[in-house]
C-alpha atoms as a PDB file:
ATOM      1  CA  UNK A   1     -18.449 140.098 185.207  1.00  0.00           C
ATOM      2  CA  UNK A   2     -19.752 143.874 185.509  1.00  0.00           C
ATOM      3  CA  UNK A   3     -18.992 145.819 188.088  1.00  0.00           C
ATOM      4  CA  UNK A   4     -20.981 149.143 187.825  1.00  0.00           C
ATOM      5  CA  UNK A   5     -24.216 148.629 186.388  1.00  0.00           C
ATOM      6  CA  UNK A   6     -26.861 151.204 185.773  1.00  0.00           C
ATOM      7  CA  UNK A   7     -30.730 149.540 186.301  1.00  0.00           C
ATOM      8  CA  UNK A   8     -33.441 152.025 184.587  1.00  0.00           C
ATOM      9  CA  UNK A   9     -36.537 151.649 184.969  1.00  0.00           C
ATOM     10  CA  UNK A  10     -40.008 153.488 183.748  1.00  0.00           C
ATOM     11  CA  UNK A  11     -42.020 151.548 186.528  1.00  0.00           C
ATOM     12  CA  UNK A  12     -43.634 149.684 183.638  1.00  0.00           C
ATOM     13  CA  UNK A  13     -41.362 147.484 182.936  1.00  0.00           C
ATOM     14  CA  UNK A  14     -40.842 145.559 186.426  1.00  0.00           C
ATOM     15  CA  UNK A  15     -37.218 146.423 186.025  1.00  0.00           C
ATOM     16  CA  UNK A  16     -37.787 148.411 189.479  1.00  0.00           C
ATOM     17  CA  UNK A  17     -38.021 145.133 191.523  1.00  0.00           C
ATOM     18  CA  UNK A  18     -34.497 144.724 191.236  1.00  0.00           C
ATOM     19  CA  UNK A  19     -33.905 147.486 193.923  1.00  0.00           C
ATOM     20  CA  UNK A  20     -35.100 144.439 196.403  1.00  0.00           C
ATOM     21  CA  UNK A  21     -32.096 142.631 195.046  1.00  0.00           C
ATOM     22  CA  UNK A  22     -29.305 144.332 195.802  1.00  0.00           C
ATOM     23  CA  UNK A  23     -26.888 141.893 197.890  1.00  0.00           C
ATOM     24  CA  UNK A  24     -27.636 138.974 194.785  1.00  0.00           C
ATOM     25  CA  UNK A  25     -26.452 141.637 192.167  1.00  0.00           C
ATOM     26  CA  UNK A  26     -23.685 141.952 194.734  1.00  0.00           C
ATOM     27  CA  UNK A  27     -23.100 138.110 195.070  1.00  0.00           C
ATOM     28  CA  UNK A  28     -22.883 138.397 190.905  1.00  0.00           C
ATOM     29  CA  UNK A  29     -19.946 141.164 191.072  1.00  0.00           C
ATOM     30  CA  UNK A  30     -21.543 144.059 191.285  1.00  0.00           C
ATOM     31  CA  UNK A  31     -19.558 146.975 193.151  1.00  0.00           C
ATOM     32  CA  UNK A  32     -21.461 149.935 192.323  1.00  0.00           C
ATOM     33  CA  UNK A  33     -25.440 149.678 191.802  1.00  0.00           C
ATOM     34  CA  UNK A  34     -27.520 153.207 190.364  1.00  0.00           C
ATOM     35  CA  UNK A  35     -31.202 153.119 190.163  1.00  0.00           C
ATOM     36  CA  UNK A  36     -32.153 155.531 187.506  1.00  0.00           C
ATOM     37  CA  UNK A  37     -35.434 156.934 186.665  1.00  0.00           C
ATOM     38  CA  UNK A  38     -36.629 159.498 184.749  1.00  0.00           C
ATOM     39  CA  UNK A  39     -39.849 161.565 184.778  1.00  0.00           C
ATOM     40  CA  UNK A  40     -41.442 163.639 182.167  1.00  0.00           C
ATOM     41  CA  UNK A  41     -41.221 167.239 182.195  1.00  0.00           C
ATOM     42  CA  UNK A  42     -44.233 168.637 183.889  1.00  0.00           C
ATOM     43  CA  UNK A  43     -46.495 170.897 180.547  1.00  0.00           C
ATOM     44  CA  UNK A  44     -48.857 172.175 183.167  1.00  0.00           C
ATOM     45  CA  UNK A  45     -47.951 175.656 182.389  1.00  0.00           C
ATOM     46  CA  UNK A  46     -46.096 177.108 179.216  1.00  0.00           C
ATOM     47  CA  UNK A  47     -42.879 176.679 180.391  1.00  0.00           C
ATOM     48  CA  UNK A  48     -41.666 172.878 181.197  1.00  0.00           C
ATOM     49  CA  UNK A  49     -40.320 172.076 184.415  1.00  0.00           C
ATOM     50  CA  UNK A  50     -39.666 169.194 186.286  1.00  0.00           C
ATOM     51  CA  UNK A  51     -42.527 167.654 188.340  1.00  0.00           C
ATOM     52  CA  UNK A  52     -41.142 167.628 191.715  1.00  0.00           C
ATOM     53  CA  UNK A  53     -44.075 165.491 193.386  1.00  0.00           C
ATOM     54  CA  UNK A  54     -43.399 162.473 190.551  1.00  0.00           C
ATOM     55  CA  UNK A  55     -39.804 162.882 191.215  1.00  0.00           C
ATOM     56  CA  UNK A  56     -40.130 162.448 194.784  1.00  0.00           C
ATOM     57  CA  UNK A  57     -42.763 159.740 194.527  1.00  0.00           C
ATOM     58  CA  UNK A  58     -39.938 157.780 192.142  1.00  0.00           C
ATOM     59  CA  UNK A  59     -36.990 158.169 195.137  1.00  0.00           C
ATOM     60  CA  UNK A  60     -39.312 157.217 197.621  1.00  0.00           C
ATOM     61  CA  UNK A  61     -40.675 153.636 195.306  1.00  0.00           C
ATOM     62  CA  UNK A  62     -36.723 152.743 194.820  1.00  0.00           C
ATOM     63  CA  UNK A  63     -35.128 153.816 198.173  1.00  0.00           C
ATOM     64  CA  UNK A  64     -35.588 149.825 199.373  1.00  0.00           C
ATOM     65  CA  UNK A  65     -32.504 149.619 197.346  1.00  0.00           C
ATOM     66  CA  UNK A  66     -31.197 151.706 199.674  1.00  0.00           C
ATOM     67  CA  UNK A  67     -31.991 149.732 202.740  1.00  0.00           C
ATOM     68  CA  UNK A  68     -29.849 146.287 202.522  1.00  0.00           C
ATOM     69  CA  UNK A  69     -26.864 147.497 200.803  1.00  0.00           C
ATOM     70  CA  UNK A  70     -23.584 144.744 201.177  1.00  0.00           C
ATOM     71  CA  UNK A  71     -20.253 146.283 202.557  1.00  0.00           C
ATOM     72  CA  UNK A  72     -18.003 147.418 199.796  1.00  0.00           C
ATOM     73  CA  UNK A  73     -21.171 148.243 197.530  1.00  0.00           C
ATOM     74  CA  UNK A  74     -21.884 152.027 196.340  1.00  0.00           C
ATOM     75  CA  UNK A  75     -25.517 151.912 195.576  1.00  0.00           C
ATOM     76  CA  UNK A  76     -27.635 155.214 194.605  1.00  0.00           C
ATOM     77  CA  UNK A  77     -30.677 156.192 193.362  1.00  0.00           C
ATOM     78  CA  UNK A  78     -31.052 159.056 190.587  1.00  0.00           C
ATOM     79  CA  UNK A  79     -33.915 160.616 189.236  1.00  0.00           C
ATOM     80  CA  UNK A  80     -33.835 163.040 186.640  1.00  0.00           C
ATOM     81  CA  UNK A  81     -36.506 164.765 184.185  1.00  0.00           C
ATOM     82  CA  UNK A  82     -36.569 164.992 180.767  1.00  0.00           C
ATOM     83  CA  UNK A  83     -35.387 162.093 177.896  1.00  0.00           C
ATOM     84  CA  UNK A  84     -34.844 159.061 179.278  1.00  0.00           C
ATOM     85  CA  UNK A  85     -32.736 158.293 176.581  1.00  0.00           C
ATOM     86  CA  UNK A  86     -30.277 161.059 177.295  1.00  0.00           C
ATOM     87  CA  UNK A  87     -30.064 160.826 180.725  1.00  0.00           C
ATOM     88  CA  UNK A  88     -29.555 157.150 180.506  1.00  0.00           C
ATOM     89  CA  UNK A  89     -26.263 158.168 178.369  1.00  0.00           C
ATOM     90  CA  UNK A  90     -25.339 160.570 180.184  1.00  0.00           C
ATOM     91  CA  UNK A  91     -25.638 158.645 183.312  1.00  0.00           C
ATOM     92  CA  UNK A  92     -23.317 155.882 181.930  1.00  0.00           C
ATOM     93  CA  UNK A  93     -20.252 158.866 181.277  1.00  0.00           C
ATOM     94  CA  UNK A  94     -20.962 160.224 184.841  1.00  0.00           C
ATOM     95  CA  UNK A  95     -20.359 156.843 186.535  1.00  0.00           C
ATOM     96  CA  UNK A  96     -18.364 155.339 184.753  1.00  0.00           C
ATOM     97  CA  UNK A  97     -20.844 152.375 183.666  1.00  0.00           C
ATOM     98  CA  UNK A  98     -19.948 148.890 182.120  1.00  0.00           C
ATOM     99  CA  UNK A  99     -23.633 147.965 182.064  1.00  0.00           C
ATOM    100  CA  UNK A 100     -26.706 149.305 181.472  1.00  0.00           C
ATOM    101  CA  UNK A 101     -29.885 147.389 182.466  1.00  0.00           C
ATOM    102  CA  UNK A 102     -33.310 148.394 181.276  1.00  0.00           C
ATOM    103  CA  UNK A 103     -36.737 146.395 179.953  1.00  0.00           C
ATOM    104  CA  UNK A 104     -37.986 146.031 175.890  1.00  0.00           C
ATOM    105  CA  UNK A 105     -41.093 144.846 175.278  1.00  0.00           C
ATOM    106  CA  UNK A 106     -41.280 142.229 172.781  1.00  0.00           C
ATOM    107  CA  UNK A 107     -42.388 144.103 169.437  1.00  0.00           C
ATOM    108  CA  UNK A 108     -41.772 143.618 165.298  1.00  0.00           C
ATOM    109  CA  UNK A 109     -39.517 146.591 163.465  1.00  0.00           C
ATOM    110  CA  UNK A 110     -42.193 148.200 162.216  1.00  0.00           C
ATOM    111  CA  UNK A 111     -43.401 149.063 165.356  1.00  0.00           C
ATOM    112  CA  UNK A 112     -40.109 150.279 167.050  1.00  0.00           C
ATOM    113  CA  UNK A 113     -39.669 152.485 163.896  1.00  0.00           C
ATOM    114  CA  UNK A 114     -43.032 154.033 163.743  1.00  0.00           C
ATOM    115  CA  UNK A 115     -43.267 154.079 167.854  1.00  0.00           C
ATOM    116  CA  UNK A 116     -39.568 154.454 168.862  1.00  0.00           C
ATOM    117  CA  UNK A 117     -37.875 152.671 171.015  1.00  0.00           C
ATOM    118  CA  UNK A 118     -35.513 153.616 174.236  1.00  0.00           C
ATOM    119  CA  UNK A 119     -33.862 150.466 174.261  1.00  0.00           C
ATOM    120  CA  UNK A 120     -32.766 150.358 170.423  1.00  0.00           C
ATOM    121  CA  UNK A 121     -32.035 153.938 170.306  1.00  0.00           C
ATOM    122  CA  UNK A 122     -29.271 153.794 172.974  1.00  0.00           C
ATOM    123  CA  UNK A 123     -27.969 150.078 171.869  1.00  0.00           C
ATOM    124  CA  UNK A 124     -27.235 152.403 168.500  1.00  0.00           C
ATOM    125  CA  UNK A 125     -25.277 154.859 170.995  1.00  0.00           C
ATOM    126  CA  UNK A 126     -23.810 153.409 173.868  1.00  0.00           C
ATOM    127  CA  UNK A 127     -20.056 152.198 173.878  1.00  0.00           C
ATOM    128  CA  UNK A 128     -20.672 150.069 176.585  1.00  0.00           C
ATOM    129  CA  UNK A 129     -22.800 147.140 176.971  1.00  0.00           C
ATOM    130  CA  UNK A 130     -26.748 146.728 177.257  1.00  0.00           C
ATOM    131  CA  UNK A 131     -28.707 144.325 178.754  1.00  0.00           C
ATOM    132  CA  UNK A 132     -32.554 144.058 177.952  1.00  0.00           C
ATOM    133  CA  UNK A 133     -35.042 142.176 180.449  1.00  0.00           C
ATOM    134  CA  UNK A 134     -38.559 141.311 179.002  1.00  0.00           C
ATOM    135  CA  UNK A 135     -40.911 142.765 181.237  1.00  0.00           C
ATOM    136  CA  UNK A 136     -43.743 140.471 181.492  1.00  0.00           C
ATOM    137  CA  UNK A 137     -41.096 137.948 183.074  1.00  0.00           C
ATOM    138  CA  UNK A 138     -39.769 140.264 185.341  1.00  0.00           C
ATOM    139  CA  UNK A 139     -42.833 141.314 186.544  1.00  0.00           C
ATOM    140  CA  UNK A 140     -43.970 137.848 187.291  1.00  0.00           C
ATOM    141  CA  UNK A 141     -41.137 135.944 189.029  1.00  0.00           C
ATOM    142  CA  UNK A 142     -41.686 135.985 192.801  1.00  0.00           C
ATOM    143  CA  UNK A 143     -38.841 138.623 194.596  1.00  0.00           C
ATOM    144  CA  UNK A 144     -36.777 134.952 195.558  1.00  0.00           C
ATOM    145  CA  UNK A 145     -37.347 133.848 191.889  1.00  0.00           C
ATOM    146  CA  UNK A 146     -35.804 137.313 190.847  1.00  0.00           C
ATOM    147  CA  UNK A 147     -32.733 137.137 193.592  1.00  0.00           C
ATOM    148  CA  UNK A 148     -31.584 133.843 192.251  1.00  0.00           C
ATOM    149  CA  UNK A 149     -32.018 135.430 188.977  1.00  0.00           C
ATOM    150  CA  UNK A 150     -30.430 138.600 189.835  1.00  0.00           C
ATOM    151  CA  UNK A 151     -26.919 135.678 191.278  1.00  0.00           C
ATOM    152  CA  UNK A 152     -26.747 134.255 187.959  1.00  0.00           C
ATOM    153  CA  UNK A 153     -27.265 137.115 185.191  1.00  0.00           C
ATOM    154  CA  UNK A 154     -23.507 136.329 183.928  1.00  0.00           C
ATOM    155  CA  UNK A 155     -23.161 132.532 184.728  1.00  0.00           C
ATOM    156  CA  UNK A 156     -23.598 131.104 181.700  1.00  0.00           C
ATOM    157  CA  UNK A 157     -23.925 132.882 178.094  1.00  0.00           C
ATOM    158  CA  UNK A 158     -24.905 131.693 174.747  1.00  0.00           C
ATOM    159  CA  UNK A 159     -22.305 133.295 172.424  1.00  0.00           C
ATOM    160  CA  UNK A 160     -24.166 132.781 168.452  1.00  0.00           C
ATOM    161  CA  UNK A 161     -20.668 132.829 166.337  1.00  0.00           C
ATOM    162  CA  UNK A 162     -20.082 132.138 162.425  1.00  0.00           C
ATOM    163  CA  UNK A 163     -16.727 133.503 162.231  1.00  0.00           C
ATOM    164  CA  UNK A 164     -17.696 137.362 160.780  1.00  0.00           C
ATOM    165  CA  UNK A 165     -15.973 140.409 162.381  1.00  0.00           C
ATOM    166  CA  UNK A 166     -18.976 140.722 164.896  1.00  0.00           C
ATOM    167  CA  UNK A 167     -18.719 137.550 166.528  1.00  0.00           C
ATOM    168  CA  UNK A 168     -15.296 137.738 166.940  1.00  0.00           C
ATOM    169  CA  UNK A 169     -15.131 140.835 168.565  1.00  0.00           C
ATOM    170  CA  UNK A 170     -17.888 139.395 170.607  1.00  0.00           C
ATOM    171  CA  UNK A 171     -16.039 136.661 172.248  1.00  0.00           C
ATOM    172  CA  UNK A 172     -13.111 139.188 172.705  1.00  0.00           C
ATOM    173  CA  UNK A 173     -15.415 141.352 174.862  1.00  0.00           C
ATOM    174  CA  UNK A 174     -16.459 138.338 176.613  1.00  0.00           C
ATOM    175  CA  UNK A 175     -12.797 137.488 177.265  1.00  0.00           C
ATOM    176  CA  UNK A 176     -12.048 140.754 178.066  1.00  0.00           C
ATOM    177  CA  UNK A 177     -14.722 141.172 181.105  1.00  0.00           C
ATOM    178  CA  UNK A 178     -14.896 137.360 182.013  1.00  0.00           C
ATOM    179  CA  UNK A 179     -10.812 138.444 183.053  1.00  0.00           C
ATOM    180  CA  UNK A 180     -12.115 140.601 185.636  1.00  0.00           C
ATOM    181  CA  UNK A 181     -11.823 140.082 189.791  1.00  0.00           C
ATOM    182  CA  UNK A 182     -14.817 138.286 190.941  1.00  0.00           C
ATOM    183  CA  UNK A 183     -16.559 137.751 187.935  1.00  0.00           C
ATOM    184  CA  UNK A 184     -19.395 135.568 187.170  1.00  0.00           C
ATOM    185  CA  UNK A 185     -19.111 134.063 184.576  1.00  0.00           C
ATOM    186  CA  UNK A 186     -18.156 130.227 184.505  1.00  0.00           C
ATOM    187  CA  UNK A 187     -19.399 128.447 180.853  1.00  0.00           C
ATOM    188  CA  UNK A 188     -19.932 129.703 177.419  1.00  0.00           C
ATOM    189  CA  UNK A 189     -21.681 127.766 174.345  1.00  0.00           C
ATOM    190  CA  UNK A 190     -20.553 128.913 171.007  1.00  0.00           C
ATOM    191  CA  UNK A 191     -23.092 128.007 168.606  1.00  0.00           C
ATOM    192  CA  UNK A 192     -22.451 128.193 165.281  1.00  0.00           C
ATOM    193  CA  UNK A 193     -25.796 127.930 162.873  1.00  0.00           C
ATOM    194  CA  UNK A 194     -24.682 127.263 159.290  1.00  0.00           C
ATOM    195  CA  UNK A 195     -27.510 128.374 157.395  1.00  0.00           C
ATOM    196  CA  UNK A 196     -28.722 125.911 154.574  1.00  0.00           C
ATOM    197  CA  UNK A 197     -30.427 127.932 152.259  1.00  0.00           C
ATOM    198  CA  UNK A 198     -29.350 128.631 148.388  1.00  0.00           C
ATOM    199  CA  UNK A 199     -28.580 126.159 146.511  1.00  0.00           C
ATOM    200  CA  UNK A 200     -25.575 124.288 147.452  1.00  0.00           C
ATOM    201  CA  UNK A 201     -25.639 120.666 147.600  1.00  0.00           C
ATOM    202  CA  UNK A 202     -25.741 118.474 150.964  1.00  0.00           C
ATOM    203  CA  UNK A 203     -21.608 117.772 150.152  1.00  0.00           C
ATOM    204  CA  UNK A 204     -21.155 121.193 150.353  1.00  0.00           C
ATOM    205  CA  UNK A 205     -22.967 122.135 153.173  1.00  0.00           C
ATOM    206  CA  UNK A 206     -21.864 119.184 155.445  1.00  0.00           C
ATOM    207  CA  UNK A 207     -18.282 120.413 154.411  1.00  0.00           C
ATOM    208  CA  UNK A 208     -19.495 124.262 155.519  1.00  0.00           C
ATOM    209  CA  UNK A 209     -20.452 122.326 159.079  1.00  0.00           C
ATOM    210  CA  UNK A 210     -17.446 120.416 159.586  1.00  0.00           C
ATOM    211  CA  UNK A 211     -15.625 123.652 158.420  1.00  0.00           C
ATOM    212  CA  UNK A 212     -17.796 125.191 161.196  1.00  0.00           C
ATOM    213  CA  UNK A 213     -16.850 122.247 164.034  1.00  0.00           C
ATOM    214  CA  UNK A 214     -12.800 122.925 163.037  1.00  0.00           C
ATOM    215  CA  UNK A 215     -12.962 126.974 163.710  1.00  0.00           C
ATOM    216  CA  UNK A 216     -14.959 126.485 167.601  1.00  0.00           C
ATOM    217  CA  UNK A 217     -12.558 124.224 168.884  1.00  0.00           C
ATOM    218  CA  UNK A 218      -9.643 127.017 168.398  1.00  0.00           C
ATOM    219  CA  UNK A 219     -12.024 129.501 169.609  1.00  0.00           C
ATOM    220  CA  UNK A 220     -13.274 126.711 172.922  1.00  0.00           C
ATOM    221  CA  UNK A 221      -9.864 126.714 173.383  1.00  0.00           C
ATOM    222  CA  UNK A 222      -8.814 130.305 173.683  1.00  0.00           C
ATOM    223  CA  UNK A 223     -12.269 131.143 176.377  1.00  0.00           C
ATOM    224  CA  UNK A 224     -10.810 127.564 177.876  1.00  0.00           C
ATOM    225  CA  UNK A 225      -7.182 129.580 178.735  1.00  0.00           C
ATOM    226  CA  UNK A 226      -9.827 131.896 181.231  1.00  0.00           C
ATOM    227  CA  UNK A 227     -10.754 129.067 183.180  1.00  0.00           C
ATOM    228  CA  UNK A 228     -14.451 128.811 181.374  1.00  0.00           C
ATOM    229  CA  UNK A 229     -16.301 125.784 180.740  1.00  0.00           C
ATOM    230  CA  UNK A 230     -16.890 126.212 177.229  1.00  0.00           C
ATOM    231  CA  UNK A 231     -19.451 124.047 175.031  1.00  0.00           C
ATOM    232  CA  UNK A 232     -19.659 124.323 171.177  1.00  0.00           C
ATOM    233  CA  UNK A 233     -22.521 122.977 168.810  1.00  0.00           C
ATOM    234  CA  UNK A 234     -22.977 123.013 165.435  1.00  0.00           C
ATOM    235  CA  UNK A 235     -26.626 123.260 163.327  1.00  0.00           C
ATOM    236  CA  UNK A 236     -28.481 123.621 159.872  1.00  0.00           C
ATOM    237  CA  UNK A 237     -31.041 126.091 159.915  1.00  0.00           C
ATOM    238  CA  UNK A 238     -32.243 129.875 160.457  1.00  0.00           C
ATOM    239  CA  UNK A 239     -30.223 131.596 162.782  1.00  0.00           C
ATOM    240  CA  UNK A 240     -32.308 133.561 164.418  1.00  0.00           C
ATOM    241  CA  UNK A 241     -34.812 130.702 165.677  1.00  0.00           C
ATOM    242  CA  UNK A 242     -32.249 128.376 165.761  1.00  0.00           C
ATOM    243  CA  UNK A 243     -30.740 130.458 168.159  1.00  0.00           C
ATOM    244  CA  UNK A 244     -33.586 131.186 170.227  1.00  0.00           C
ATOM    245  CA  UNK A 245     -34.641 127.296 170.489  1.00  0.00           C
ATOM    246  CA  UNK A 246     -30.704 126.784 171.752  1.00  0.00           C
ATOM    247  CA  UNK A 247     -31.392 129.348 174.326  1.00  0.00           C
ATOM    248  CA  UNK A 248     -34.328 127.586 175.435  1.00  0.00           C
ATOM    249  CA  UNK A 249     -32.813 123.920 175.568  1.00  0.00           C
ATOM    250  CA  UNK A 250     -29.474 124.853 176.963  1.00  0.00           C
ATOM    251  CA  UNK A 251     -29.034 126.316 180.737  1.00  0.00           C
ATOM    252  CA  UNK A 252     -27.937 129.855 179.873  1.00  0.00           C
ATOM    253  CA  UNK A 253     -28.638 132.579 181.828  1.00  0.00           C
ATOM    254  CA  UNK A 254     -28.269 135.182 179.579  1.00  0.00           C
ATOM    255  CA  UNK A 255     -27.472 135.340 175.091  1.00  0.00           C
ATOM    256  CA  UNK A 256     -24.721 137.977 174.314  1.00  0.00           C
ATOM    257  CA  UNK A 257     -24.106 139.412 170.533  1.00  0.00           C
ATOM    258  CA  UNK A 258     -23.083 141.723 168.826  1.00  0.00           C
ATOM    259  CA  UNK A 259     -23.748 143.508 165.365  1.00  0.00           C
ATOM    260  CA  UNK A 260     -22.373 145.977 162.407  1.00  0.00           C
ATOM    261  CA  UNK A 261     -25.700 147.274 161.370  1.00  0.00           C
ATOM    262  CA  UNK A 262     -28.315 147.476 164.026  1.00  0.00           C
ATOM    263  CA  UNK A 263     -30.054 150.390 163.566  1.00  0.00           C
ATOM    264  CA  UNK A 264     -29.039 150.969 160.084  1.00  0.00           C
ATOM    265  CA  UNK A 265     -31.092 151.550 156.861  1.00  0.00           C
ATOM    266  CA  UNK A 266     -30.460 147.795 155.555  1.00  0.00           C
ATOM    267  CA  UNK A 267     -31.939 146.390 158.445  1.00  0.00           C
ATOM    268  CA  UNK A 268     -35.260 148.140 156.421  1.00  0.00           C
ATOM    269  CA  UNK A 269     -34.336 144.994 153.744  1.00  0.00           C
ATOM    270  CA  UNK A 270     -32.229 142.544 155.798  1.00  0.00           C
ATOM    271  CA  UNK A 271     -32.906 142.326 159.307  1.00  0.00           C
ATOM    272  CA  UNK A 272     -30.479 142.209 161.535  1.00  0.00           C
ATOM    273  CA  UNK A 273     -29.810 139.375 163.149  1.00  0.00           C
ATOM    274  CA  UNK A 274     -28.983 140.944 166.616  1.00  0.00           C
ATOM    275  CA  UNK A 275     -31.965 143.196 166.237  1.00  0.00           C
ATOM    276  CA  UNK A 276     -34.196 140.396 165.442  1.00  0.00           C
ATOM    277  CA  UNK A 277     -32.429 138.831 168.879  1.00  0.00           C
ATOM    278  CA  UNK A 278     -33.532 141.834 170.880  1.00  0.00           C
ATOM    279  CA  UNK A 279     -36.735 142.191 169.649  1.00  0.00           C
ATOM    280  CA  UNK A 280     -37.606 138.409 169.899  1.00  0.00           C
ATOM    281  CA  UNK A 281     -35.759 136.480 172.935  1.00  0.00           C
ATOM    282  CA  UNK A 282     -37.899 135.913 175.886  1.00  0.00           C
ATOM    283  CA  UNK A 283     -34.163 135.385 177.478  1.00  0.00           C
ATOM    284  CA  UNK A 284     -31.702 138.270 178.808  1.00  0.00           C
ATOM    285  CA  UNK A 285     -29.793 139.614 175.674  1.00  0.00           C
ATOM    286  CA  UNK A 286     -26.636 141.503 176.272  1.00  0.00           C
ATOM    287  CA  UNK A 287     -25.634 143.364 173.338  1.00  0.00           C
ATOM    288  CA  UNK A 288     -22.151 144.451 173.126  1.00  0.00           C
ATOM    289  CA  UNK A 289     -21.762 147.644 170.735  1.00  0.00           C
ATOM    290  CA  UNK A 290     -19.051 147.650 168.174  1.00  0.00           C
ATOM    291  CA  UNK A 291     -16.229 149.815 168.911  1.00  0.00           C
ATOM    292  CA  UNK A 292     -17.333 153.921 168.228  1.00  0.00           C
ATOM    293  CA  UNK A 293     -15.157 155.434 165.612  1.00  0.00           C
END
């Protein structure tokens, strides 16, 4: 499904153990793999400079990426110093990315905006897509739990859809890479949560689900026309948890969205949903940034 994927990893994250899985993100369409890191400028003096030891220390921990590397796969490792975040982007223009892949520790808003966040900041900049890992799974699966993982990143995605601009575009960018030689990618569920709050009557909100049921089966049918499996289900409830419980009963490997206002000063008073997503899914997210204006 992507083909040239950037992994970055701090070392704290465990997202470094997928340089011991190189022929499995292979096996899942990968064509060209880079390794980034990025270490801190050294402050030792007045002056910062890069710390050449650190930077050494971080080729030498991710050259095993280096060492079983499939025929017709361009893999690299790249460390720079200075932001991460900036490098990352930078990284993704220099190589041409469709993917960046990176860790995000589970934390509230409050925290990301009084502590920052690498992850969120470059979700609000990237044109391309981002995938987030949760480090304490990562860092626990055993490296044959994490190669099998590593074969089925793409194989099966929960799409959350209600019909707004964002989820379309969603599961056109799904289309759109799913279309791609050798991709992954073989079922979708759209799930569509109908949220039952307010003050409308049950009439009215079985008519909102049914409403609901009508608009998946064109969409089923269009992600059908790729060759997908495609599975549709409609709920009551909060979207958010409703969404997360899905991702835990259903098979999916990883939950893709999108949003309009991640990042942005309403999410302050209204939380967005996709943020909420990030921040709270114990599952791969991929978030798929609207289109830069």
């Amino acid at each position: 499904m992507f083909q040239r994927i950037i992994v970055c990893t701090d070392f704290s994250d465990g997202v470094y153990r997928l340089a011991n899985c190189v022929p499995s993100l292979a096996a899942g369409g990968a064509k060209q793999i880079i390794f980034l890191h990025v270490v801190s400028l050294s402050d030792e003096r007045e002056i910062p400079r890069p710390d050449e030891k650190k930077m050494q220390a971080a080729r030498d921990r991710l050259s095993v990426a280096l060492e079983n590397v499939p025929d017709g796969v361009d893999v690299r490792v790249v460390v720079e110093s200075g932001k991460p975040s900036d490098h990352i982007f930078n990284a993704a223009k220099t190589h041409n990315a469709d993917l960046i892949i990176l860790g995000m520790p589970s934390r509230n808003l409050l925290a990301e905006k009084l502590f920052g966040s690498t992850t969120m900041n470059l979700c609000q900049r990237m044109a391309i897509p981002v995938m987030t890992l949760r480090p304490q799974l990562v860092s626990t699966y055993t490296v044959e739990e994490l190669n099998l993982r590593c074969r089925h990143l793409f194989r099966y995605l929960l799409l959350p859809y209600d019909g707004s601009a964002p989820s379309q575009y969603l599961v056109q960018q799904v289309k759109q890479f799913a279309q791609q030689p050798d991709s992954s990618l073989e079922c979708c569920m759209l799930f569509w949560v109908v949220d039952p709050s307010g003050r409308s009557g049950a009439v009215l909100k079985e008519s909102r689900a049914k409403e609901a049921e009508s608009k998946l089966i064109e969409v089923k049918a269009d992600l059908e026309k790729l060759g997908l499996r495609v599975e549709t289900e409609v709920c009551l409830g909060d979207p958010v948890p409703e969404v997360l419980k899905a991702a835990e009963v259903y098979d999916i490997s990883a939950i893709a969205t999108s949003s309009g206002s991640l990042g942005k000063l309403i999410e302050w008073s209204v939380p967005s949903f996709t943020g909420e997503i990030l921040r709270r899914s114990w599952h791969p997210v991929i978030y798929f940034p609207p289109t830069r204006g």
